[in-house]
Structure formats: structure tokens, C-alpha cells
N, C-alpha and C. Protein backbone atom coordinates (compact mmCIF):
# COMPACT_ATOMS: atom_id res chain seq x y z
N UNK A 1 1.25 22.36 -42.39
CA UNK A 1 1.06 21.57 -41.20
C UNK A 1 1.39 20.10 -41.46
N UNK A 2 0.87 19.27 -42.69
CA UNK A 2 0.86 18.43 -42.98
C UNK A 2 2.71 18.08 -43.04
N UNK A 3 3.23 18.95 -43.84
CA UNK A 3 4.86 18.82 -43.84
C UNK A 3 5.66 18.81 -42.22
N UNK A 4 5.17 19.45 -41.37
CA UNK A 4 5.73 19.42 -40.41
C UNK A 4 5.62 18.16 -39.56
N UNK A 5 4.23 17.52 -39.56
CA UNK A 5 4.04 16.31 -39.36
C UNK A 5 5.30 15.32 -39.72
N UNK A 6 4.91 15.10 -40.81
CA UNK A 6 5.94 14.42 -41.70
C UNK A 6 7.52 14.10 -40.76
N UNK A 7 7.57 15.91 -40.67
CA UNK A 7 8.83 15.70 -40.21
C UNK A 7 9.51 14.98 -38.98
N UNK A 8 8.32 15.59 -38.47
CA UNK A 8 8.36 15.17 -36.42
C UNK A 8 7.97 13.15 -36.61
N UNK A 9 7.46 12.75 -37.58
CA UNK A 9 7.51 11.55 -38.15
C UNK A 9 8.89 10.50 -38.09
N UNK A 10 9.24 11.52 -39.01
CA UNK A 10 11.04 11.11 -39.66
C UNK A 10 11.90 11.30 -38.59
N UNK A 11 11.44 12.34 -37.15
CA UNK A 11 12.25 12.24 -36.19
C UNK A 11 12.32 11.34 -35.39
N UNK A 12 11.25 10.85 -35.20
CA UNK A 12 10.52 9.83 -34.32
C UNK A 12 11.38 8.86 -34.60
N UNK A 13 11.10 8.39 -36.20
CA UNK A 13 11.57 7.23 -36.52
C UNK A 13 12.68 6.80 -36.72
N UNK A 14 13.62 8.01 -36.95
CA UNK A 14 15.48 7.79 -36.97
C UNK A 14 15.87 7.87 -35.45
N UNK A 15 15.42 8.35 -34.75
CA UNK A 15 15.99 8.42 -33.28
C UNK A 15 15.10 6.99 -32.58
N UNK A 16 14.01 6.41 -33.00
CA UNK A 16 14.00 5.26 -32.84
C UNK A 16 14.78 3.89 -33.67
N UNK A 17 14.89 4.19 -34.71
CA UNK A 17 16.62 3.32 -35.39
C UNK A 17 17.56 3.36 -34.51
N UNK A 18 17.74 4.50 -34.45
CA UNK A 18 19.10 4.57 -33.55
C UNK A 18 19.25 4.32 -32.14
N UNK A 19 18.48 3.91 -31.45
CA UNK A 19 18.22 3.82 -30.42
C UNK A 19 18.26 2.38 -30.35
N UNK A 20 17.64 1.31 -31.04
CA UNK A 20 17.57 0.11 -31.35
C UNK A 20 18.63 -0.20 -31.80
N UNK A 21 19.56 0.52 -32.44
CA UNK A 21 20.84 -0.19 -33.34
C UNK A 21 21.99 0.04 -32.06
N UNK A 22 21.71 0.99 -31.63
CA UNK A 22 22.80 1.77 -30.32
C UNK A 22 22.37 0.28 -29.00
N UNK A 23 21.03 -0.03 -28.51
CA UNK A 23 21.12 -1.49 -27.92
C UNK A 23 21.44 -2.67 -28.27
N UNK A 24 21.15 -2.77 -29.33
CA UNK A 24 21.60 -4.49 -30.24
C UNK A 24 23.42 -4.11 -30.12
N UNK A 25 24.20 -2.87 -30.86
CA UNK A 25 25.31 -3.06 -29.73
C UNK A 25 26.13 -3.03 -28.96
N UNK A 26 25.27 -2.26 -27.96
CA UNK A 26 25.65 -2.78 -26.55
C UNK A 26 25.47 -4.05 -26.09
N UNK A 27 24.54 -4.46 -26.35
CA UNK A 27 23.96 -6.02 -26.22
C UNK A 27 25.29 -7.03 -26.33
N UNK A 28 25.84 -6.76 -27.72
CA UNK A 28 26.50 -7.30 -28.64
C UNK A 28 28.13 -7.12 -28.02
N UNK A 29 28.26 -6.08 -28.30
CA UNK A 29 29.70 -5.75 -27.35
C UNK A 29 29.89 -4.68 -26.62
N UNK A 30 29.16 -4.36 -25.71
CA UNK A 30 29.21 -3.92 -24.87
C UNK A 30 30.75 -3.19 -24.02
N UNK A 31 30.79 -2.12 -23.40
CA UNK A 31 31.95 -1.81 -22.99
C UNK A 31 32.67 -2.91 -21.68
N UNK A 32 33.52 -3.35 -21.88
CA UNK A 32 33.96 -4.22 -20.89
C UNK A 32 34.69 -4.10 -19.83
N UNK A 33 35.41 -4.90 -18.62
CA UNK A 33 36.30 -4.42 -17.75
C UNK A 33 37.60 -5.20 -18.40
N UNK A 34 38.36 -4.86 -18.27
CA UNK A 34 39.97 -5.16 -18.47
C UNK A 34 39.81 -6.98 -18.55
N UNK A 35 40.97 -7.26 -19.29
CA UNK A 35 40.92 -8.38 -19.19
C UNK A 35 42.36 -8.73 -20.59
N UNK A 36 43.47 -9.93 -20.10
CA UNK A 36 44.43 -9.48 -21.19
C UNK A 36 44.70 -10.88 -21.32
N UNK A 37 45.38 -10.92 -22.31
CA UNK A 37 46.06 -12.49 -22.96
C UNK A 37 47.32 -12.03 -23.83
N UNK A 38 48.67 -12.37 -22.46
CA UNK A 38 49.78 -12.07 -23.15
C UNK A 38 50.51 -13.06 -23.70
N UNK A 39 49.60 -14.44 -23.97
CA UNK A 39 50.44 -15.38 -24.60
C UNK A 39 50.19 -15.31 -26.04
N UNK A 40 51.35 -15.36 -26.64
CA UNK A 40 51.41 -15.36 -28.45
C UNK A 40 50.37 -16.39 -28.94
N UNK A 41 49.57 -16.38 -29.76
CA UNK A 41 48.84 -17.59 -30.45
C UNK A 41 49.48 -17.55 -32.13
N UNK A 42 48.59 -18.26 -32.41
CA UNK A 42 48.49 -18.16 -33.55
C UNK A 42 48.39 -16.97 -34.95
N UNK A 43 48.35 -16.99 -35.95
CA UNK A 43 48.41 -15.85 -36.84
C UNK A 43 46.77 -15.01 -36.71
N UNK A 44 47.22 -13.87 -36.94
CA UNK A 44 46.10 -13.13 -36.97
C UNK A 44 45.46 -13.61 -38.30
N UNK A 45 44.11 -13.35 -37.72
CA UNK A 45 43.16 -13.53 -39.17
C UNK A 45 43.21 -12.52 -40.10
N UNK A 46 43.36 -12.73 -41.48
CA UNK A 46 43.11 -12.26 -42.23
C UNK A 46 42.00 -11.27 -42.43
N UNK A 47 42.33 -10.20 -43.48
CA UNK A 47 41.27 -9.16 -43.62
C UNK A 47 41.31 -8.29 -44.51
N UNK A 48 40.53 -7.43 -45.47
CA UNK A 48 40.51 -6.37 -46.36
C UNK A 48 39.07 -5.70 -45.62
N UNK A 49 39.85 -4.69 -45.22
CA UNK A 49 38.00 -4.12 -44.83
C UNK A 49 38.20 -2.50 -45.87
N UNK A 50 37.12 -1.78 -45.87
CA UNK A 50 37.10 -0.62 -46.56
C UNK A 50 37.89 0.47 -45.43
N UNK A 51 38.36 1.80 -46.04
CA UNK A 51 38.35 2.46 -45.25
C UNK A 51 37.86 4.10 -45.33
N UNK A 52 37.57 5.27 -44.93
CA UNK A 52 36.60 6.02 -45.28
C UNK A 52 36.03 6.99 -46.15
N UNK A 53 37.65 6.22 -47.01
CA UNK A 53 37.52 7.03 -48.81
C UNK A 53 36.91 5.71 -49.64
N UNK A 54 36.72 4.39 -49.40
CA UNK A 54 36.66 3.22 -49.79
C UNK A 54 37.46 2.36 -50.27
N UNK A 55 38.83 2.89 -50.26
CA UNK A 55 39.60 2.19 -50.41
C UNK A 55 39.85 0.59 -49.73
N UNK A 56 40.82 0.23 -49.75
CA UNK A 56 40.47 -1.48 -48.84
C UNK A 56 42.10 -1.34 -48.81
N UNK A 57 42.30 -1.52 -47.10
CA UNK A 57 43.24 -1.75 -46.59
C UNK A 57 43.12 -3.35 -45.95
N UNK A 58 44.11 -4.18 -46.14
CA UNK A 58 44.57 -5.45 -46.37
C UNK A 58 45.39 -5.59 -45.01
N UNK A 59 45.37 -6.77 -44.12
CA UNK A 59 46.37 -6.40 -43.02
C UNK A 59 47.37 -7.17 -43.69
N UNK A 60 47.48 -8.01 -44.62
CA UNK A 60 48.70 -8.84 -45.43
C UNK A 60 49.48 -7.75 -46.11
N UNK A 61 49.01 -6.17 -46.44
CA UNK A 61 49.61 -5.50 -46.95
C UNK A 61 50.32 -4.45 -45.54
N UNK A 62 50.38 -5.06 -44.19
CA UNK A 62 50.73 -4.34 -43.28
C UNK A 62 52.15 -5.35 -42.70
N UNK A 63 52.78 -6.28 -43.80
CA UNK A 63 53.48 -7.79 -42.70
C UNK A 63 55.06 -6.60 -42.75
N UNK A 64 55.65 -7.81 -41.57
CA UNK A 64 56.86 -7.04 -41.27
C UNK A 64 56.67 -5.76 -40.37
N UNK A 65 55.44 -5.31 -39.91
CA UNK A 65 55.24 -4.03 -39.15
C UNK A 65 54.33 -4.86 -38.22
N UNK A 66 54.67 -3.70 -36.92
CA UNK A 66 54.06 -4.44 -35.47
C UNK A 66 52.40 -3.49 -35.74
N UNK A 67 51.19 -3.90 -35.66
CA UNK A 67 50.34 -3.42 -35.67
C UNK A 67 49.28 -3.58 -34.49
N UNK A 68 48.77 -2.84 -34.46
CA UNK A 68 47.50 -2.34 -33.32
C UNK A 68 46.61 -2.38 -33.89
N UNK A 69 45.48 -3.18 -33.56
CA UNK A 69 44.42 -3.26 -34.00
C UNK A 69 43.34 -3.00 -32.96
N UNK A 70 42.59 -2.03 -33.18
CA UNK A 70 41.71 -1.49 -32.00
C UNK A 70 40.15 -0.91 -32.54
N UNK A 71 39.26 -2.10 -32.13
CA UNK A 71 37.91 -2.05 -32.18
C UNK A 71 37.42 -1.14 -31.29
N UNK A 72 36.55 -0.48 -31.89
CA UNK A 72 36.22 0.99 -30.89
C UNK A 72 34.80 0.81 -31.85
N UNK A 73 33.71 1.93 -30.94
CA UNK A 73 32.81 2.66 -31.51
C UNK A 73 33.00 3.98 -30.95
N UNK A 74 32.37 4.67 -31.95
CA UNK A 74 32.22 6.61 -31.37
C UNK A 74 31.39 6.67 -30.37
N UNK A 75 30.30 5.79 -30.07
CA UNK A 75 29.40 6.06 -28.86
C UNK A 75 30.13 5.53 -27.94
N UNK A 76 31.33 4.61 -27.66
CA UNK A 76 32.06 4.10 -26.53
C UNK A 76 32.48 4.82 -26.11
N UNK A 77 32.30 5.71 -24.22
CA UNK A 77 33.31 6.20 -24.11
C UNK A 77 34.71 6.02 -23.55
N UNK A 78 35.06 5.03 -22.76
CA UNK A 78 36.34 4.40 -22.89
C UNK A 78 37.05 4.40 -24.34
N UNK A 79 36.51 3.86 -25.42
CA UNK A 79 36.99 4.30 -26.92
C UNK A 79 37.36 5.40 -27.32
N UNK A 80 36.58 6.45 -26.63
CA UNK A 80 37.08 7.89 -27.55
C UNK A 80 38.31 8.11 -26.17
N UNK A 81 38.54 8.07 -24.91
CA UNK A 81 39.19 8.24 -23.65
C UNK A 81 40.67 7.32 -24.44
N UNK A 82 40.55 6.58 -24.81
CA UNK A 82 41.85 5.59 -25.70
C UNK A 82 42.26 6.24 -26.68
N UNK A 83 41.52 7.05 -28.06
CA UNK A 83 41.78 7.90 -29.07
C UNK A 83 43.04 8.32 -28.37
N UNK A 84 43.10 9.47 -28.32
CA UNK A 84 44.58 10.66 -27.81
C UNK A 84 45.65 9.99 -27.82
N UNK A 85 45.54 9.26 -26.90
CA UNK A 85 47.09 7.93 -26.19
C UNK A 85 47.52 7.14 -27.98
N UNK A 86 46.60 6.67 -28.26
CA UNK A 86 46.53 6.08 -29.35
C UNK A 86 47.23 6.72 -30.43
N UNK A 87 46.75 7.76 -30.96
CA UNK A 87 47.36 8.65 -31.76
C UNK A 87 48.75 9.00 -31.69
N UNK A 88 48.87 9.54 -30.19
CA UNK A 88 49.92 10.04 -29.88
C UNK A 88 51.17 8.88 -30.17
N UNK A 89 50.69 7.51 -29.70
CA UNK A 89 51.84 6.18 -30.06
C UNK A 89 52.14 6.38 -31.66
N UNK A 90 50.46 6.37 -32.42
CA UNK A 90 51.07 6.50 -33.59
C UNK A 90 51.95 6.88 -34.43
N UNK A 91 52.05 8.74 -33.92
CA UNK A 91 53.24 9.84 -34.13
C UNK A 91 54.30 9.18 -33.60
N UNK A 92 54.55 8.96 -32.34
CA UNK A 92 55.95 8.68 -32.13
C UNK A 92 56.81 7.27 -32.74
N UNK A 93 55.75 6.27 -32.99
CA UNK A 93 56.56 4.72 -33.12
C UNK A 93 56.05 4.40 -34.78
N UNK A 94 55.42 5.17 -35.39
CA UNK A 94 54.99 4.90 -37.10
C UNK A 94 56.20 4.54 -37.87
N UNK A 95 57.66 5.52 -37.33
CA UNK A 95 58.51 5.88 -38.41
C UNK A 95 59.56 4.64 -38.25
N UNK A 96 59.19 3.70 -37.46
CA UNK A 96 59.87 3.13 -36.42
C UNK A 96 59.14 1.22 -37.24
N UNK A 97 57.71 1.66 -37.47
CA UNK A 97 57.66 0.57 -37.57
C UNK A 97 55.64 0.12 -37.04
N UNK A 98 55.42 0.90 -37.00
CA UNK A 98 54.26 0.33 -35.97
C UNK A 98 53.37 0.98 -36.83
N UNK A 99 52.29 -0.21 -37.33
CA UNK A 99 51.11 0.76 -37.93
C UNK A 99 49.94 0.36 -36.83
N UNK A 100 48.63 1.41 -36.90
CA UNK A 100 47.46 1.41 -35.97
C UNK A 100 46.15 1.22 -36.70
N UNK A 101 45.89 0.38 -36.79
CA UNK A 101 44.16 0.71 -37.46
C UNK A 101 43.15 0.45 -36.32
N UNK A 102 42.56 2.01 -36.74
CA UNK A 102 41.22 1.29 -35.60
C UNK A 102 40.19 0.69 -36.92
N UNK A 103 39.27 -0.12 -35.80
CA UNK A 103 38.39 -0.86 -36.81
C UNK A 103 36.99 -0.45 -36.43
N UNK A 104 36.08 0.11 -36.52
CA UNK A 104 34.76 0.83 -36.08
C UNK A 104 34.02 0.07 -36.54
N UNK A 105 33.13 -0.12 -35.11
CA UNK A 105 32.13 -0.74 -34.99
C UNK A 105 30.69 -0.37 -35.42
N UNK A 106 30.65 0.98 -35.99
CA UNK A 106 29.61 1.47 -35.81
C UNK A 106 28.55 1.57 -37.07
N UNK A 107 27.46 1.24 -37.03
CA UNK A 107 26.58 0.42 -38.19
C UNK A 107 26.64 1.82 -39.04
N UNK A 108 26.87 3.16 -38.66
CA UNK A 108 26.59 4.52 -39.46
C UNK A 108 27.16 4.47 -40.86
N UNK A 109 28.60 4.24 -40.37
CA UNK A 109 29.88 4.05 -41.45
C UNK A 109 30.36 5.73 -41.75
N UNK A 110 30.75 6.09 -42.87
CA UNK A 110 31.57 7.28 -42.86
C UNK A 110 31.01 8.10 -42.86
N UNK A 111 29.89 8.34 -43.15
CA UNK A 111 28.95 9.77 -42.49
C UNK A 111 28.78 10.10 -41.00
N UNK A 112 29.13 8.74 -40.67
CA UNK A 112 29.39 9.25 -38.96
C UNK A 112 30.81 9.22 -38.80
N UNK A 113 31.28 8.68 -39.08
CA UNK A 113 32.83 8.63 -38.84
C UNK A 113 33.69 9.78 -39.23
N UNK A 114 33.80 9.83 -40.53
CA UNK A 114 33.90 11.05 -40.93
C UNK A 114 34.45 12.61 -39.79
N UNK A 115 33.23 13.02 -39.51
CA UNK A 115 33.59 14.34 -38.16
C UNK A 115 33.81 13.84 -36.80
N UNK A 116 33.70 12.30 -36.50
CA UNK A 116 34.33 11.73 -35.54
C UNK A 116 36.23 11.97 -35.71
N UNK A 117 36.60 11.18 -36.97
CA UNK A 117 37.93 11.37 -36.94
C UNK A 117 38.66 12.81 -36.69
N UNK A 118 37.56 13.22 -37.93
CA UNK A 118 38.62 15.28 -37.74
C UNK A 118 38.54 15.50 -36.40
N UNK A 119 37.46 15.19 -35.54
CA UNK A 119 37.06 16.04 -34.27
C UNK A 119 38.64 15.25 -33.49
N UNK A 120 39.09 14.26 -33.19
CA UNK A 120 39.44 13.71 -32.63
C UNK A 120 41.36 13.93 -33.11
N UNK A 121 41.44 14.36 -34.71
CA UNK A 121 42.06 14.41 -34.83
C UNK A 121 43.25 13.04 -35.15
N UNK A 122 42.77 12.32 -35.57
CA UNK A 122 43.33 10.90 -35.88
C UNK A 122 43.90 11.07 -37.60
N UNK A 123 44.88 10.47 -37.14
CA UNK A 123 45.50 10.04 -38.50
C UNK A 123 46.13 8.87 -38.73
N UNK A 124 45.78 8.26 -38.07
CA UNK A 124 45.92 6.56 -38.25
C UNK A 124 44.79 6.02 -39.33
N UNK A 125 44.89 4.92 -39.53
CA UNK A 125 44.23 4.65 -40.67
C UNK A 125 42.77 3.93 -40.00
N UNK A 126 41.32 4.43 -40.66
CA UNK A 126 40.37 3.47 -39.96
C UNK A 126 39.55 2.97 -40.98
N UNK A 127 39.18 2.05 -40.47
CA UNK A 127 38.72 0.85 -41.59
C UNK A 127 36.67 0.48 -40.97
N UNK A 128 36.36 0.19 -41.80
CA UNK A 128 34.52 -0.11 -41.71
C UNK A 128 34.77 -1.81 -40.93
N UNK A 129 34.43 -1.80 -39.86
CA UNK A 129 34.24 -3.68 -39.36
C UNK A 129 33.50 -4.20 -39.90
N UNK A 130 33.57 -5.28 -39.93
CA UNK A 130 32.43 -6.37 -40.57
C UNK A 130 31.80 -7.28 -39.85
N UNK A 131 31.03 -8.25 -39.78
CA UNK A 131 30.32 -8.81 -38.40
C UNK A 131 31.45 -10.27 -38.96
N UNK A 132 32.08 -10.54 -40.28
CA UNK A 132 33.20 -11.49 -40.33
C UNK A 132 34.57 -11.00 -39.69
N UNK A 133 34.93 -10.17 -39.79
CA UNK A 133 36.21 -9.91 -38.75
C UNK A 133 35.88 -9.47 -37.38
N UNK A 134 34.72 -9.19 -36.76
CA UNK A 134 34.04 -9.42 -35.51
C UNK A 134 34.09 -10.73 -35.34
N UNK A 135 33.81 -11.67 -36.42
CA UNK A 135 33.85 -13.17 -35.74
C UNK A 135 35.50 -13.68 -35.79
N UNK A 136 35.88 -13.36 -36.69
CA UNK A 136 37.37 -14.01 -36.84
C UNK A 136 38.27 -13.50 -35.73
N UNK A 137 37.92 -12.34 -35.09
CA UNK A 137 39.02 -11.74 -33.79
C UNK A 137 38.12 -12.30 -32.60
N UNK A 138 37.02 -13.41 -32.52
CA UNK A 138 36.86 -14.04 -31.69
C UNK A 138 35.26 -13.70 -31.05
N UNK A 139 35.32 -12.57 -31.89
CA UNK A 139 33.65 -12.29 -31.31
C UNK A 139 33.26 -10.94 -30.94
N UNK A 140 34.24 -10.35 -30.28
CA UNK A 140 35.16 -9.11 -29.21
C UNK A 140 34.19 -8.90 -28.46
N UNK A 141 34.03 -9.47 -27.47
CA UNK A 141 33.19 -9.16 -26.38
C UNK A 141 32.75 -8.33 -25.72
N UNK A 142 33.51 -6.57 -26.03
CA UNK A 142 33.40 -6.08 -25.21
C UNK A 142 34.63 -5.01 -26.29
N UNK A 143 34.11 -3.36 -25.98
CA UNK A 143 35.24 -2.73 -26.85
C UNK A 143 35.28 -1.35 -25.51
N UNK A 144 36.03 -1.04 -25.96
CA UNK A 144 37.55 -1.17 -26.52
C UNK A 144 38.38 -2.62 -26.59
N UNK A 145 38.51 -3.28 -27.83
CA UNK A 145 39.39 -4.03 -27.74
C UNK A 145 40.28 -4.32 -28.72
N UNK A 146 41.75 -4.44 -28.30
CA UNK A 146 43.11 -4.28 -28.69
C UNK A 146 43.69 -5.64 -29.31
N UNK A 147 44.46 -5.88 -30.44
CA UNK A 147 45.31 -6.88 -30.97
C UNK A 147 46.62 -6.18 -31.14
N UNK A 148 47.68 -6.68 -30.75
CA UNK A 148 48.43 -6.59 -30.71
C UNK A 148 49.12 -7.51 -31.97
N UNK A 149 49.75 -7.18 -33.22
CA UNK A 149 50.47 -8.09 -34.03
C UNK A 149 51.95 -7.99 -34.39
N UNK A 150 52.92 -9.20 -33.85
CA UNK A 150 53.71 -8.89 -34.56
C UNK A 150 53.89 -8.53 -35.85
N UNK A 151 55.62 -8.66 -36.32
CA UNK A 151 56.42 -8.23 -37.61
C UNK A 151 55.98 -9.44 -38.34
N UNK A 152 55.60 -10.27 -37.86
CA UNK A 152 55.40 -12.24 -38.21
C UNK A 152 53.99 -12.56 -38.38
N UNK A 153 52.68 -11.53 -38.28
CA UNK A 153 51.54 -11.73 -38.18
C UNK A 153 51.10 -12.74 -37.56
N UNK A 154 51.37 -12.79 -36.01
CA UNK A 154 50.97 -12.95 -35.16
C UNK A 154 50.16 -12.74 -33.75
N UNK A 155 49.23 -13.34 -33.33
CA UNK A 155 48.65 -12.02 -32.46
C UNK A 155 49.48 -12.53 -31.22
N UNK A 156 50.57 -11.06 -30.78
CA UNK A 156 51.62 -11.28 -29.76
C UNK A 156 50.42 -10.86 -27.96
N UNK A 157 49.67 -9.87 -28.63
CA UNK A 157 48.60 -9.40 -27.15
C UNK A 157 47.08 -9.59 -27.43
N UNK A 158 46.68 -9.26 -26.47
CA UNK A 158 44.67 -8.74 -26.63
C UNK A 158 44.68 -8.21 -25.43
N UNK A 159 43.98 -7.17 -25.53
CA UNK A 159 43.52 -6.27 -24.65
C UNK A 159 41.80 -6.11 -24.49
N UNK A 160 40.98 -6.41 -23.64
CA UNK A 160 40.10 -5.93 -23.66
C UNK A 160 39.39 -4.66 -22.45
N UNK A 161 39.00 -3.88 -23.10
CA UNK A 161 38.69 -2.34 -22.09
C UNK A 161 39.95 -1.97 -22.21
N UNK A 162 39.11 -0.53 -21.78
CA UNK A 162 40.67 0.80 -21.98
C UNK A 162 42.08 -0.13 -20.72
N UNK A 163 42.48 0.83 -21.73
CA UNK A 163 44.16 0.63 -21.04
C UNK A 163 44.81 2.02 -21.23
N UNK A 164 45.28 2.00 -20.17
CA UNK A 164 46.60 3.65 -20.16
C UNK A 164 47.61 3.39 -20.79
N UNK A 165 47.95 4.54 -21.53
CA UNK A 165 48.62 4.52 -22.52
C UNK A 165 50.41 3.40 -22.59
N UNK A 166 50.96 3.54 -20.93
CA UNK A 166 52.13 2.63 -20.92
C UNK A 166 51.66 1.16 -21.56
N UNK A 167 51.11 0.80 -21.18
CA UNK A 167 50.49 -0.66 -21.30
C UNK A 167 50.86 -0.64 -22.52
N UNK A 168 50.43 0.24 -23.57
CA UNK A 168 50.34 0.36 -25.02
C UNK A 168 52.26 0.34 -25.43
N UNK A 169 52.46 1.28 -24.96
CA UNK A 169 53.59 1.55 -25.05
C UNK A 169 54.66 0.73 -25.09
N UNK A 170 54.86 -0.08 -23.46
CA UNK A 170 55.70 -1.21 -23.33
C UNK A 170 55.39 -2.28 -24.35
N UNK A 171 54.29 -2.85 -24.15
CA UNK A 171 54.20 -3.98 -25.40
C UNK A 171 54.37 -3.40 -26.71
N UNK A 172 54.17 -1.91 -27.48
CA UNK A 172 54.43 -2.11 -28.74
C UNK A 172 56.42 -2.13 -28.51
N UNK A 173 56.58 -1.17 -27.87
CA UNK A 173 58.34 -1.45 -27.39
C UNK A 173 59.28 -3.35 -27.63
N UNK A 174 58.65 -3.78 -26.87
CA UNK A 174 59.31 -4.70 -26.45
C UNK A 174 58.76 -5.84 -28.39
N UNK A 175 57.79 -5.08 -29.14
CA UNK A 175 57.74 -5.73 -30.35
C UNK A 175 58.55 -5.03 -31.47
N UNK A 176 58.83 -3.86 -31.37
CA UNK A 176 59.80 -3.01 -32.18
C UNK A 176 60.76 -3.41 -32.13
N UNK A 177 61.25 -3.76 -31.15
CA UNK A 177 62.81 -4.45 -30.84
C UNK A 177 62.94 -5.82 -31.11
N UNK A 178 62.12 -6.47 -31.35
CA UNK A 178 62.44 -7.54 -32.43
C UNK A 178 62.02 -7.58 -33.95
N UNK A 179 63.06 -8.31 -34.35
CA UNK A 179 63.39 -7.86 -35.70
C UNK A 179 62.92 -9.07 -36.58
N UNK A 180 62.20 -10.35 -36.01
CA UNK A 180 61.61 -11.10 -36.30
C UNK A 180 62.22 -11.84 -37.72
């Protein structure tokens, strides 16, 4: 009896973690409505984040390729509704030139991620966020949200909230075709 206690304890108390970590963020970044900035700025910020073997993928080790950078969590669902489209760009424009990292938001890390990816079927590369490249891409107010980088490591777009897949499409297009 005493063990079962225990247990209904340990349930209590992880589904109250998670419940608290799942509001702090929403709080934090919350799913947003659309919102875009197609003027070129400045260079993307720098970054090495882990990714879910622990390796550390570098975006300085991504230059000369147009990249997508897309902050998601698994509890977002606009985020997982973006997955498919996403992927699917990947397959077609990778060989071409275009790499994708999503960057996950989610405090779990690869024990959750992990049967998120297989389920979803992703083979793009995904990397652990940090609350420093949360601040260096500006804060991200709101996810799903998209960087767009040139061949020049530059951020050429931002996207915030889902977008249908053309959107994706035309802008990585019209960055493939320059040769920078």
C-alpha cells in the first residue's frame, strides 16, 4: 500500500512539473499569429548547440548553404502542422543546397524528442535550444518561428507562426539562385 502511495505521489508531482514548465512556456513563447520581416539585416548570430546524439552542430559549419532555422516545440501545434512541409523542402532542395535545423524548445531534451522525431519522421538535423540563442534570435516571441539564412550568413527572412509550405518554398528558391 505504502509503495503505491509513493507512486500516485511521483504522479502527482511530474504531471505537476510539467504542467508548470508547459506554462512558463507558453508564457514565454507562446504560439503566435503570423507576422514577417523580409528585409535582409545583419549576420545571423552565431551558435553550437547539441544535437540528439550530443554531438554539436555549429551554424559556421553550415556557411555557403541557404539555411532554415525553425524554433518549434512538440507541444506546439502549429509546429508539428509545419513538420511535413518542412521535411518535405528538405528532401527536395538539400542536394541543391539548403540545410534545415529545427531548434527545440522543449526543456525535456532527447528523451522527449527522440520518439517525437521518428514519429514525425524527420531527417533534418535538430539541435537542443538554449535560453542564449533564444536571446540572440531576438527573444522569439512566439513559435513556430523561422530564420531564413543566406549562402553569406545572413538573416535574408523571419517568419513568425505557421506558414504554408509555398511561403517556404519561394523564399528558399529565390536564395538558391543566388550564388552569393
Amino acid at each position: 500500500m505504502n509503495a503505491m502511495k509513493h507512486k500516485v505521489e511521483n504522479i502527482h508531482s511530474m504531471t505537476k512539473r510539467f504542467l508548470v514548465s508547459t506554462f512558463l512556456l507558453l508564457l514565454i513563447w507562446g504560439c503566435t499569429s503570423q507576422a514577417d520581416n523580409d528585409e535582409p539585416s545583419d549576420r545571423a548570430p552565431q551558435f553550437a548547440l547539441k544535437d540528439l546524439t550530443g554531438h554539436t552542430l555549429r551554424l559556421k559549419d553550415l556557411k555557403g548553404k541557404v539555411v532554415l532555422l525553425n524554433f518549434f516545440a512538440t507541444w506546439c501545434a502549429p509546429c508539428r502542422q509545419e513538420i511535413p512541409d518542412l521535411e518535405r523542402l528538405y528532401k527536395r532542395f538539400n542536394d541543391q543546397g539548403l540545410e534545415i535545423v529545427g531548434i527545440s524548445l522543449d526543456m525535456e531534451g532527447a528523451p522527449l524528442l527522440n520518439p517525437f522525431v521518428q514519429h514525425y519522421g524527420i531527417t533534418y538535423p535538430i539541435v537542443l535550444g538554449t535560453r542564449e540563442v533564444v536571446v540572440d534570435y531576438g527573444g522569439i516571441r512566439g513559435i513556430p518561428t523561422s530564420f531564413l539564412i543566406d549562402r553569406d550568413g545572413r538573416v535574408a527572412k523571419h517568419f513568425e507562426g505557421f506558414r504554408p509550405v509555398h511561403v517556404f518554398e519561394q523564399s528558399v528558391l529565390e536564395l538558391l539562385g543566388k550564388k552569393g
